[in-house]
Protein backbone atom coordinates (compact mmCIF):
# COMPACT_ATOMS: atom_id res chain seq x y z
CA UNK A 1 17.62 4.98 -36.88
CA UNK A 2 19.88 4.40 -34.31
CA UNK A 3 17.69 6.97 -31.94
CA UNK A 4 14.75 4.99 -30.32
CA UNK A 5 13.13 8.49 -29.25
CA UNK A 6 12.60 9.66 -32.94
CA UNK A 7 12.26 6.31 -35.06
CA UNK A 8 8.70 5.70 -36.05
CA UNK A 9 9.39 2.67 -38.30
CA UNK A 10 10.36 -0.64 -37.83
CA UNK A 11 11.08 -3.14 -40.67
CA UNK A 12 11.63 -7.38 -40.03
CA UNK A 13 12.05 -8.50 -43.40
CA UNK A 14 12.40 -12.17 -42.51
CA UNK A 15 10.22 -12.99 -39.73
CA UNK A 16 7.00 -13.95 -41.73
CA UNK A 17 5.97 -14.76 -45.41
CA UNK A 18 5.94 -10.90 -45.86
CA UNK A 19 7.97 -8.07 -44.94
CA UNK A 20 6.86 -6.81 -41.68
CA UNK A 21 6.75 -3.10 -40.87
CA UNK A 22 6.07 -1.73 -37.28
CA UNK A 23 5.13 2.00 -37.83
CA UNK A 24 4.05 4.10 -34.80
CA UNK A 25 1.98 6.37 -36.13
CA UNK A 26 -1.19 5.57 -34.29
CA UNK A 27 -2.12 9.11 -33.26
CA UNK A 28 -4.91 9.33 -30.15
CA UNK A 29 -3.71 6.00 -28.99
CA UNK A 30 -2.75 4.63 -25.47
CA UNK A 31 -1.29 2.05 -24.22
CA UNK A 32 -3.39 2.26 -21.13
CA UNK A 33 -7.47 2.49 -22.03
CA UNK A 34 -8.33 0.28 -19.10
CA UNK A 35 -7.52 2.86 -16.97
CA UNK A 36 -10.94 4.06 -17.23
CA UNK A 37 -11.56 2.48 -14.49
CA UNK A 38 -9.60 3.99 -12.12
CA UNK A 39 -11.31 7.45 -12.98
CA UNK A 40 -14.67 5.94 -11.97
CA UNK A 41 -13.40 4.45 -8.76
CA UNK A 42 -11.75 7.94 -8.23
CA UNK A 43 -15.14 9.44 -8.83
CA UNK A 44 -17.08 7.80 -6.73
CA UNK A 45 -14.46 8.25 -3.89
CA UNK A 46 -13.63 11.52 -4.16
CA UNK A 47 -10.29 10.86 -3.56
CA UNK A 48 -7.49 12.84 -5.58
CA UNK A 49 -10.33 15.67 -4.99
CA UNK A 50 -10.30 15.23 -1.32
CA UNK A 51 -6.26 15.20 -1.36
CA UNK A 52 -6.31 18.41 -2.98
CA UNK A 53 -8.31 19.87 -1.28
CA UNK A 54 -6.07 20.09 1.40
CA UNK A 55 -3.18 21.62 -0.53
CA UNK A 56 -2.87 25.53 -1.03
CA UNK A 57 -1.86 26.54 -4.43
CA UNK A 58 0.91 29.58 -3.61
CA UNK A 59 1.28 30.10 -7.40
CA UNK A 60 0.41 33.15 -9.03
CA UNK A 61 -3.25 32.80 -10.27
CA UNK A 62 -2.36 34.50 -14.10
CA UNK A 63 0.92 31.59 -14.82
CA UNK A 64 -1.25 28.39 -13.77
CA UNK A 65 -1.51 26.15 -16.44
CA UNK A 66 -2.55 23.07 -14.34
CA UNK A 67 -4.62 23.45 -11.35
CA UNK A 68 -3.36 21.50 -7.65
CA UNK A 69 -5.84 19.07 -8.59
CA UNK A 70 -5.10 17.99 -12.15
CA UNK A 71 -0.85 17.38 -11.12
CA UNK A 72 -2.18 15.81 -8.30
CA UNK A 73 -4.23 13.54 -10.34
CA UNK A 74 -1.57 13.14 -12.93
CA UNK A 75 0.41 11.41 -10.64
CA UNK A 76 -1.40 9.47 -9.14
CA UNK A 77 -2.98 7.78 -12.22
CA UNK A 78 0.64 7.33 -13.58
CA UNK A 79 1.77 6.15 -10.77
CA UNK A 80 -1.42 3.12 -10.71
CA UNK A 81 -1.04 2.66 -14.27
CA UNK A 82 3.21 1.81 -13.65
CA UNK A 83 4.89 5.12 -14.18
CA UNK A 84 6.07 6.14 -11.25
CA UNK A 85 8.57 8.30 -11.96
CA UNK A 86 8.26 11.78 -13.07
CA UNK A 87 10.30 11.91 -15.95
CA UNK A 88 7.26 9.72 -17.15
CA UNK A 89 5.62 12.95 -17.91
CA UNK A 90 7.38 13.84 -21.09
CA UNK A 91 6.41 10.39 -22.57
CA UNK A 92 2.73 10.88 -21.41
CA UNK A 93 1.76 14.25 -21.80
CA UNK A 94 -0.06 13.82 -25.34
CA UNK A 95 -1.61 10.63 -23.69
CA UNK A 96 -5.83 11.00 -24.66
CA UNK A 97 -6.79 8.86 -22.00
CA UNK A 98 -4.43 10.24 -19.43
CA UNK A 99 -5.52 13.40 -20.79
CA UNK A 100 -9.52 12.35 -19.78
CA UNK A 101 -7.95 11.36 -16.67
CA UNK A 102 -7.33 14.07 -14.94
CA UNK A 103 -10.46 15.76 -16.94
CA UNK A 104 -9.01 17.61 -20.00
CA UNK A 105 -10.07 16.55 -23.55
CA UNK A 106 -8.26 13.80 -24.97
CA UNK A 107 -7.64 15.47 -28.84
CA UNK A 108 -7.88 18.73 -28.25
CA UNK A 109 -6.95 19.52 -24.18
CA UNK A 110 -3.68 20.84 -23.83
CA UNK A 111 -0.75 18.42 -23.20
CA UNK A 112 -0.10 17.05 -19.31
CA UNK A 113 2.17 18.79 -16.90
CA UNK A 114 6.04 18.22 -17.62
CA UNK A 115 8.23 16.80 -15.15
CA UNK A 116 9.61 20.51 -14.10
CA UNK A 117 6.21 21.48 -13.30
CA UNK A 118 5.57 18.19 -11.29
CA UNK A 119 8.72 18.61 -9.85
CA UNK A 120 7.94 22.02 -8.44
CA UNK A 121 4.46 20.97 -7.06
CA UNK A 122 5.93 18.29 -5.06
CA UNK A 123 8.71 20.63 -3.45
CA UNK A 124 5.73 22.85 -2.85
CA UNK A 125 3.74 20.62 -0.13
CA UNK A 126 4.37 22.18 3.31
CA UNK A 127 4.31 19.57 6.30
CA UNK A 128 0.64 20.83 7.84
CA UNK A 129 -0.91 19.69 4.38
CA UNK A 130 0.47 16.70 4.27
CA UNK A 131 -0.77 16.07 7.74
CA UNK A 132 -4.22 16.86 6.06
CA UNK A 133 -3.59 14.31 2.91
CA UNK A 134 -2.99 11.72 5.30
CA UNK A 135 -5.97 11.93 7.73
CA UNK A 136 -7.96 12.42 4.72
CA UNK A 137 -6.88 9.63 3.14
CA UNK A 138 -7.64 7.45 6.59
CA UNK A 139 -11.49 9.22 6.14
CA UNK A 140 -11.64 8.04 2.49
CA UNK A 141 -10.49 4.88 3.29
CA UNK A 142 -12.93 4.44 6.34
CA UNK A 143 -16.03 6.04 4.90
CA UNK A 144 -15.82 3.73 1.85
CA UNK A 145 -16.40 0.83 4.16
CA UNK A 146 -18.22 2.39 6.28
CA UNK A 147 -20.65 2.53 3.27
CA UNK A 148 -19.80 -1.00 1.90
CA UNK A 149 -20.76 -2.83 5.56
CA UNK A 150 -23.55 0.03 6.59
CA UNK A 151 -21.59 0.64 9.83
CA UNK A 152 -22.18 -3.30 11.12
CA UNK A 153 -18.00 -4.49 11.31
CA UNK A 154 -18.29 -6.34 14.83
CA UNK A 155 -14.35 -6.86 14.53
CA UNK A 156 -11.39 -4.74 12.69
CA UNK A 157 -8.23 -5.64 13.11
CA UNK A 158 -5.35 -2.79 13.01
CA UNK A 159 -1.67 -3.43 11.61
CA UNK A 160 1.35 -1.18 11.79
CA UNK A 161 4.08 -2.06 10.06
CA UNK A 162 7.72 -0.72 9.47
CA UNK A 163 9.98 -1.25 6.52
CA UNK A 164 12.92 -0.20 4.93
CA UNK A 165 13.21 1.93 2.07
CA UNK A 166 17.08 2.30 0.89
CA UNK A 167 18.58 5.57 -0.44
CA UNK A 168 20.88 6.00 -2.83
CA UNK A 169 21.64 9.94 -2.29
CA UNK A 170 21.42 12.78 -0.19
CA UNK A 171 18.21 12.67 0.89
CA UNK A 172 17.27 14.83 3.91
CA UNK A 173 16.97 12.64 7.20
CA UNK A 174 18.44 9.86 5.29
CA UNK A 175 20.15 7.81 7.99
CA UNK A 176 22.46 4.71 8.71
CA UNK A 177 19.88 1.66 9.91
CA UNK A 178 22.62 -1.05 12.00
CA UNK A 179 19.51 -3.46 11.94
CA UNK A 180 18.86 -2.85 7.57
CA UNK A 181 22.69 -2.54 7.56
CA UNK A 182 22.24 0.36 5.12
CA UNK A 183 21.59 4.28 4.53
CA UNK A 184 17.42 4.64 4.57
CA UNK A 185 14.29 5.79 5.18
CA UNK A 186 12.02 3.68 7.80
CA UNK A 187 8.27 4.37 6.76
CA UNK A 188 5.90 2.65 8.60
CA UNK A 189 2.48 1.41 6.99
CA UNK A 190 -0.95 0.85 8.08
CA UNK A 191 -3.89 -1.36 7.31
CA UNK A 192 -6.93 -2.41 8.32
CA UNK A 193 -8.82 -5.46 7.88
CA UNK A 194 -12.64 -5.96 8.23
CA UNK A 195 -14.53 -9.47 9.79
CA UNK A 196 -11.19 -11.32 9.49
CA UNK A 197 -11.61 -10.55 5.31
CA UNK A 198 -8.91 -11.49 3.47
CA UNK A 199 -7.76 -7.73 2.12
CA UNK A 200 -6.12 -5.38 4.49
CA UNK A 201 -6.95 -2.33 3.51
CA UNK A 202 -3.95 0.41 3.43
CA UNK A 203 -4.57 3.38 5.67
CA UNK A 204 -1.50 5.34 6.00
CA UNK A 205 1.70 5.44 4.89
CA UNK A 206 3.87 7.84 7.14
CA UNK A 207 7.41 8.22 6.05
CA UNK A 208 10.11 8.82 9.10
CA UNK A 209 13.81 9.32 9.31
CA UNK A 210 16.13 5.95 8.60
CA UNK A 211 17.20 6.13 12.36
CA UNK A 212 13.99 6.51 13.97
CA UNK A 213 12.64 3.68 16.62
CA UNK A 214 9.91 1.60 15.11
CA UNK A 215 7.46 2.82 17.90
CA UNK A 216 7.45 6.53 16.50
CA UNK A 217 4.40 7.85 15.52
CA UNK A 218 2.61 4.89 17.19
CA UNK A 219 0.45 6.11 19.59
CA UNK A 220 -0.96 9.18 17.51
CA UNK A 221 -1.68 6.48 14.93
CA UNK A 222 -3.35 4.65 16.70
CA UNK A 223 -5.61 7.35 18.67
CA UNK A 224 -6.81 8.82 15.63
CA UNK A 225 -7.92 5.81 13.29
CA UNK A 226 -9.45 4.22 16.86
CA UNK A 227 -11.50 7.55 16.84
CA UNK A 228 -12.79 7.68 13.25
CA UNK A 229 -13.41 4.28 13.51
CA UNK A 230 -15.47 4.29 16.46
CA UNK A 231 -17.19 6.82 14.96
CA UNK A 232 -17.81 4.95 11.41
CA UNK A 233 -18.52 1.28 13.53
CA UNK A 234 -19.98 2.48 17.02
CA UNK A 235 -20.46 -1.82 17.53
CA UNK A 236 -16.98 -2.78 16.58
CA UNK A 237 -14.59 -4.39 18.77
CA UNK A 238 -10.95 -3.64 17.86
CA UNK A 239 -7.70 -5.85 17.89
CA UNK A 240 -3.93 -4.12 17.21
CA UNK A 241 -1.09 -6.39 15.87
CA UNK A 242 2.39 -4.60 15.82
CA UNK A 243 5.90 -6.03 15.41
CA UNK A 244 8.46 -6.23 18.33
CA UNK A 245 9.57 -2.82 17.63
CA UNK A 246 6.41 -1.65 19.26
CA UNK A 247 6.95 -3.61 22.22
CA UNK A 248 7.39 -0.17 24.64
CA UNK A 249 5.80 0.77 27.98
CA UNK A 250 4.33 3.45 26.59
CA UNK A 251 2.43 1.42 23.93
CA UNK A 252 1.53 -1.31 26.04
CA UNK A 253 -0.10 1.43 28.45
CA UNK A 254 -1.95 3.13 25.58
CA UNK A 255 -3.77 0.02 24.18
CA UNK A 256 -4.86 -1.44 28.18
CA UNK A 257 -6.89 1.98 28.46
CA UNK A 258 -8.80 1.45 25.68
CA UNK A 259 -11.08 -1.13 27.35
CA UNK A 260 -12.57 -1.93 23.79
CA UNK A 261 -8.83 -3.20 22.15
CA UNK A 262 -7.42 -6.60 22.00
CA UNK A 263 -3.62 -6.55 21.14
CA UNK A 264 -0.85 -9.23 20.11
CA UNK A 265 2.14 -7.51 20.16
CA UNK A 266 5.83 -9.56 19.37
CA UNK A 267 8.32 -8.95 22.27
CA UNK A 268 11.78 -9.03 21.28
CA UNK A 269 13.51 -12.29 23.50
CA UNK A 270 16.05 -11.17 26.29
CA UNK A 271 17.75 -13.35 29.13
CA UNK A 272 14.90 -13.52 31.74
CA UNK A 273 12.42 -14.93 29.24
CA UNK A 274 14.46 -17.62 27.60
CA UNK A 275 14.89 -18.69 31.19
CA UNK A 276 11.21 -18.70 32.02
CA UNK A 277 11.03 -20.96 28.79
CA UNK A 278 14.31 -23.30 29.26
CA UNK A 279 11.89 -26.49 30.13
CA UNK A 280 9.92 -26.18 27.15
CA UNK A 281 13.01 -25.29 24.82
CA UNK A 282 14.74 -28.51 25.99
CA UNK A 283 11.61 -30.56 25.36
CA UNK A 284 10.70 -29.10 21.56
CA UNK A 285 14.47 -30.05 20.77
CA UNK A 286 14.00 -33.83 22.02
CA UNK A 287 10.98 -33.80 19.67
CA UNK A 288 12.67 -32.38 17.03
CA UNK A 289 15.55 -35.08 17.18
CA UNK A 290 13.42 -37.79 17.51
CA UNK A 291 11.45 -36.48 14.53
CA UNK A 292 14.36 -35.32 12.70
CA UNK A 293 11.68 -32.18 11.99
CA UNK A 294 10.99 -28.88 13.00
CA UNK A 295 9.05 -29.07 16.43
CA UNK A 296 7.32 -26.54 17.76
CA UNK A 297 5.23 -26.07 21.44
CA UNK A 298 3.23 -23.33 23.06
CA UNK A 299 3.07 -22.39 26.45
CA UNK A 300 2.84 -18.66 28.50
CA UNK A 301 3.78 -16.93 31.19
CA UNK A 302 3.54 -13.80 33.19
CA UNK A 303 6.36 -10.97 32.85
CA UNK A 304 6.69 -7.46 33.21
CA UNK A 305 9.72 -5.65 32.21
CA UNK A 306 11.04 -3.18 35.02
CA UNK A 307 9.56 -0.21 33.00
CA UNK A 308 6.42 -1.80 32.94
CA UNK A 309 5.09 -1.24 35.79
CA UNK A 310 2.75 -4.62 36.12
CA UNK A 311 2.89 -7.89 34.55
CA UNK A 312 1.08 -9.12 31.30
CA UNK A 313 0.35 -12.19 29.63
CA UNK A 314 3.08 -13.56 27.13
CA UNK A 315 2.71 -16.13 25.01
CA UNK A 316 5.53 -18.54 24.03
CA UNK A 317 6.03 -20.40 21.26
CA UNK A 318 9.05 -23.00 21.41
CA UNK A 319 10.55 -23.93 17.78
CA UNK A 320 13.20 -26.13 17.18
CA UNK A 321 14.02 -25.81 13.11
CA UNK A 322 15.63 -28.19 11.06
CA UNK A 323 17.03 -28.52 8.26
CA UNK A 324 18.49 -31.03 6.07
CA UNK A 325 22.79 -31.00 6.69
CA UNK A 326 21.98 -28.32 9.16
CA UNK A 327 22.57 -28.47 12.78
CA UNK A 328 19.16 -27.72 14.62
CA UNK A 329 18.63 -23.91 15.76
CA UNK A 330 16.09 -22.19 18.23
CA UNK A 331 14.05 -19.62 17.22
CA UNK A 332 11.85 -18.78 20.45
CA UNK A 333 8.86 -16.69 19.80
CA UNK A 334 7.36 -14.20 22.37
CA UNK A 335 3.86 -12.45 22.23
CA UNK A 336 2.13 -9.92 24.50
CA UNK A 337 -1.51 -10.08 24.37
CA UNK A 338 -4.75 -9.52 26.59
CA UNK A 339 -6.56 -11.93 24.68
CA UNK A 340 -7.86 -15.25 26.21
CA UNK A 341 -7.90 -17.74 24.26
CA UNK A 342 -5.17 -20.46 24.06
CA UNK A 343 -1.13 -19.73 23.54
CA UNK A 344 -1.32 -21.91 19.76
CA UNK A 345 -4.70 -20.38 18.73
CA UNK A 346 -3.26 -16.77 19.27
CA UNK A 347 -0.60 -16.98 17.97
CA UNK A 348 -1.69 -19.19 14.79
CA UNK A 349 -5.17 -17.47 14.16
CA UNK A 350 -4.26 -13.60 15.47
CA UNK A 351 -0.81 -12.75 15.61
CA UNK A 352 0.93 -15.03 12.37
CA UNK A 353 -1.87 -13.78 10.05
CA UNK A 354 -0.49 -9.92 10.75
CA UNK A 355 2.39 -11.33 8.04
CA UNK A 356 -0.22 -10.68 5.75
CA UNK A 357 0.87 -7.27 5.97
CA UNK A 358 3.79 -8.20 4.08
CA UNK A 359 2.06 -9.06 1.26
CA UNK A 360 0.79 -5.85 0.83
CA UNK A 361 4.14 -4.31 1.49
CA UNK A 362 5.25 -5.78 -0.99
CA UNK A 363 2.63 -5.21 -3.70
CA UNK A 364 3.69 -1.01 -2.57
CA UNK A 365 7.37 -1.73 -3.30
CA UNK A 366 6.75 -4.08 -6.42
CA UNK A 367 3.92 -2.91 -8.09
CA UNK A 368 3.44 0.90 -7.44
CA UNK A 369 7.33 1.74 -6.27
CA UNK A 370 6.51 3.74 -2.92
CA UNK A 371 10.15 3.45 -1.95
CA UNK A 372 10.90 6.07 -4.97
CA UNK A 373 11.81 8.40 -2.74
CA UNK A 374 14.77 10.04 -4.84
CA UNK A 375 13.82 13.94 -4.16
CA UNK A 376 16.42 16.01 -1.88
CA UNK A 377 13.50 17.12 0.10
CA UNK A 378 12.15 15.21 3.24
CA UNK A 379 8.66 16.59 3.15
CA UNK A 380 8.68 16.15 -1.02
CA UNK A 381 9.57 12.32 -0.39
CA UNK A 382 6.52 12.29 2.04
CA UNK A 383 4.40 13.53 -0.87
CA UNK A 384 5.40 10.91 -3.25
CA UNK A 385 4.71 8.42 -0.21
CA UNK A 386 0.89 9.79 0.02
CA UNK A 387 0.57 9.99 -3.65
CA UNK A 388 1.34 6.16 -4.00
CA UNK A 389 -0.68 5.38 -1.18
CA UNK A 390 -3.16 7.28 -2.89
CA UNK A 391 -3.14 4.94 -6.12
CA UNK A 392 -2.97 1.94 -4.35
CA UNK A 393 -6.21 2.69 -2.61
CA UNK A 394 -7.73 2.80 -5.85
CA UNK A 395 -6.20 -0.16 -7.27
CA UNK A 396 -7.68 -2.44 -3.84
CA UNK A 397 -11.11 -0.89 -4.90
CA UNK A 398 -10.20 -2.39 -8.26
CA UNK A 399 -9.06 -5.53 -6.65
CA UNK A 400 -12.45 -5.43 -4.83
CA UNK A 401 -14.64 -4.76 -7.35
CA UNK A 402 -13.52 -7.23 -9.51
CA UNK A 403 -14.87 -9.85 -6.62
CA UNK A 404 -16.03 -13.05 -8.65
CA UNK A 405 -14.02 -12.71 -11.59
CA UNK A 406 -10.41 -14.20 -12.53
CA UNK A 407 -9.00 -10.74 -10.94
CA UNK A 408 -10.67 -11.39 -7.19
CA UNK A 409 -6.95 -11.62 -5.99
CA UNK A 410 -4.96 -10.86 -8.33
CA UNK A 411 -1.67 -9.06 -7.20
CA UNK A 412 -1.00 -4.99 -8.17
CA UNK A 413 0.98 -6.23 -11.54
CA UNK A 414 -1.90 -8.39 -12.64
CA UNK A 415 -4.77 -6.43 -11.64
CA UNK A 416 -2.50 -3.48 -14.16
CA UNK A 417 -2.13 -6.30 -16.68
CA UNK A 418 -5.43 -7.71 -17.30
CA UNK A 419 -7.45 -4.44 -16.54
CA UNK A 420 -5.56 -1.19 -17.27
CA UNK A 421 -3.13 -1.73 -19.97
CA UNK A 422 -5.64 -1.93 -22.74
CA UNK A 423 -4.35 -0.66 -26.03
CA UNK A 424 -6.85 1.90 -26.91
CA UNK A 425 -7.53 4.36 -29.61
CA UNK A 426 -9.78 7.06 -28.99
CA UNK A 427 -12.21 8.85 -31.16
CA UNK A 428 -14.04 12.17 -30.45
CA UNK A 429 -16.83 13.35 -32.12
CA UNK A 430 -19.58 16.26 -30.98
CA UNK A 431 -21.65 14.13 -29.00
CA UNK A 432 -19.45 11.84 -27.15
CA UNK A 433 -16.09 10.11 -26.84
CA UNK A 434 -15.45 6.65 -27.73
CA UNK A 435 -12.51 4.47 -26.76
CA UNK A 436 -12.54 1.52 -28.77
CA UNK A 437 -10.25 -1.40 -27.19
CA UNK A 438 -9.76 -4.73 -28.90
CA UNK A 439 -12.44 -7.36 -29.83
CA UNK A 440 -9.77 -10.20 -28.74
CA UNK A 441 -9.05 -8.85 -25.78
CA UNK A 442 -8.86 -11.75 -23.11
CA UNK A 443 -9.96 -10.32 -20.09
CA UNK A 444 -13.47 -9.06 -21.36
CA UNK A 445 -15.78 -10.89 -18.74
CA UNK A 446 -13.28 -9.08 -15.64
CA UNK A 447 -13.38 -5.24 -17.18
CA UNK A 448 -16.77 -5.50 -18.05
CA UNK A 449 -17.75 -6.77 -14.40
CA UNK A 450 -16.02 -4.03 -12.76
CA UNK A 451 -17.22 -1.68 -15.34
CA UNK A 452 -20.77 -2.51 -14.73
CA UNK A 453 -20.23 -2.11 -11.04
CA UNK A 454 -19.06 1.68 -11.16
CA UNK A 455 -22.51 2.56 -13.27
CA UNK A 456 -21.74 1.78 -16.27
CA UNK A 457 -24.62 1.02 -18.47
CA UNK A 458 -24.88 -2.16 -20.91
CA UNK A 459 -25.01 -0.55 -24.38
């Protein structure tokens, strides 16, 4: 008894009027019957098809057991329903509706793909299909919107984002970060948010070596989700907000010959520009000590670095923070934008809402696990990047289709809480296939909403 993996019977003789027994012996049972769901979002995206679609099976045709598509699907869906590890596999493969997920019967289908056999497909992935996965999962991505606004955005606003994800091995192009202080990779992530709405949508996800500068990979970014969208919103106007890391020449010249792209990009503070800003410095730290509060003032300037090559607009903003028992501490802000509009509003209204990103950041790392990036193999670790990208597109279509309901924005944790992890016991009979889910189950009203809005019929 002392083996959780083989005991099946639990006994608390004390803890009510009556002995109680836990037995688990519920065959055709899952802990996860919301996730349902999920395969009708996937469905009606086309999305793990799309992915694999781009992957070439190199296998030989007589020893397949699990087509590209179904591993590809098997992680993904155990990944969104909060397995995102592949040992996971052993644990799931008898799973009926993980089974139905990835479209093999839920009795009688043969069990799910072990974790050597997942293993081996993700060491399988060459670097020109995941190129594919991730411009196709940009297309998905903008073609669902496309769809959901008929083409009519007037403004979408572009984040890039970089973050650190530690390792813990010997991961190829794992590298010292001096800014993380650690041994990492630096992926950078990208979202996109229509008519100032409060999602972001995720993008990409592009995985790069711990050491590399935050501006890698900017530029291509950038041309090819400016292209698609033009394409999908031929009326849209486009703004790009990027961290200071992006704050290169060669960036800056990029986004002035677009003619159609506002930017607010953060500029890292150096020597010139605290001078240009000394005045208003000395001024928000009278306020602030006549306040005893943080004060904070906006102002601008012209500057051009010398690899510029011409000057541009920065905006300033002067904070003096305080704290209680503290002494008082600067923290100047700088901004490069072509926008118009006043130094407070931009900076307020355009560039501070880009921390938004964060959020979302965090929801990958928290919720889904995208920094589980534990495979020897650079291009494998890319994979498992795309794969969780992957689920956590469907999980914002969950997030959005459960508009009006107590899940509108619910975080990646509770939208898997109230909506996926059902428990569920299936039943299949000649005619059809019925998972029946609990009569006291609180979040009825939410899952039937979201439900009804994938085509599901009232029965």
């Amino acid at each position: 008894m002392a083996d959780d993996s083989t005991t099946q019977c639990l006994l608390f003789p004390e803890l009510f009027g009556k002995p109680l027994v836990a037995r688990f012996d519920q065959h055709h049972g899952s802990s996860d019957g919301g996730a349902v769901l999920l395969k009708a979002i996937d469905l009606r995206l086309g999305l793990t098809q799309r992915l694999a679609a781009c992957l070439r099976d190199r296998r030989e045709r007589g020893r397949v057991s699990h087509e590209i598509e179904e591993l590809l699907s098997q992680r993904v869906f155990a990944i969104a329903c909060g397995y995102p590890d592949g040992n996971d596999a052993a644990r799931l493969a008898e799973d009926p509706v993980h089974k139905m997920l990835v479209g093999r019967d839920p009795i009688d289908g043969e069990a799910l793909a072990s974790q050597p056999t997942l293993s081996r497909f993700e060491n399988a992935v060459g670097r020109k299909e995941l190129f594919r996965m991730g411009e196709t999962l940009a297309d998905v991505v903008i073609e669902r919107h496309q769809k959901r606004l008929r083409g009519r955005a007037r403004y979408i606003t572009i984040d890039l984002d970089p973050t650190e994800d530690p390792t813990h091995g010997e991961q190829q192009l794992s590298f010292f970060n001096g800014y993380y202080d650690s041994s990492c990779y630096l992926p950078v992530v990208g979202f996109l948010t229509f008519n100032h709405e409060p999602e972001q949508y995720l993008f990409t996800a592009l995985l790069r070596p711990g050491n590399a500068p935050d501006k890698r990979g900017g530029i291509p970014i950038l041309e090819r989700v400016l292209r698609r969208l033009r394409q999908a919103f031929p009326r849209a106007r486009f703004c790009v907000r990027l961290d200071a890391g992006f704050a290169a020449p060669e960036i800056f010249s990029f986004l002035d010959a677009q003619g159609d792209v506002d930017y607010a990009v953060a500029m890292p503070k150096n020597a010139v520009l605290l001078r240009r800003i000394k005045k208003l410095l000395r001024k928000a730290r009278r306020l602030a000590r006549e306040s005893g509060q943080t004060a904070h003032l906006y102002g601008e300037c012209r500057y051009a670095a010398r690899s510029w090559g011409k000057k541009r607009r920065v905006i300033v903003k002067a904070e003096v923070v305080r704290h209680p028992g503290r002494e008082p501490k600067e923290n100047p802000r700088f901004v490069v934008t072509n926008l118009d509009q006043t130094p407070k509003w931009i900076y307020e209204h355009v560039y501070c809402e880009r921390g938004d990103a964060e959020n979302r950041i965090k929801e990958l790392k928290l919720g889904l696990e995208i920094d589980r990036t534990s495979c020897s193999s650079f291009w494998a670790n890319q994979l498992r990047v795309l794969l969780t990208a992957a689920a956590y597109v469907l999980m914002q279509e969950l997030r959005l289709r459960a508009a009006r309901t107590s899940c509108a924005r619910a975080q990646v944790q509770t939208l898997r809480e109230r909506l996926i992890k059902i428990g569920a016991h299936v039943v299949e009979s000649v005619r059809r296939v019925v998972v029946h889910l609990p009569a006291s189950y609180p979040f009825l009203q939410a899952w039937r909403a979201v439900a009804l809005s994938l085509g599901a019929a009232a029965g």
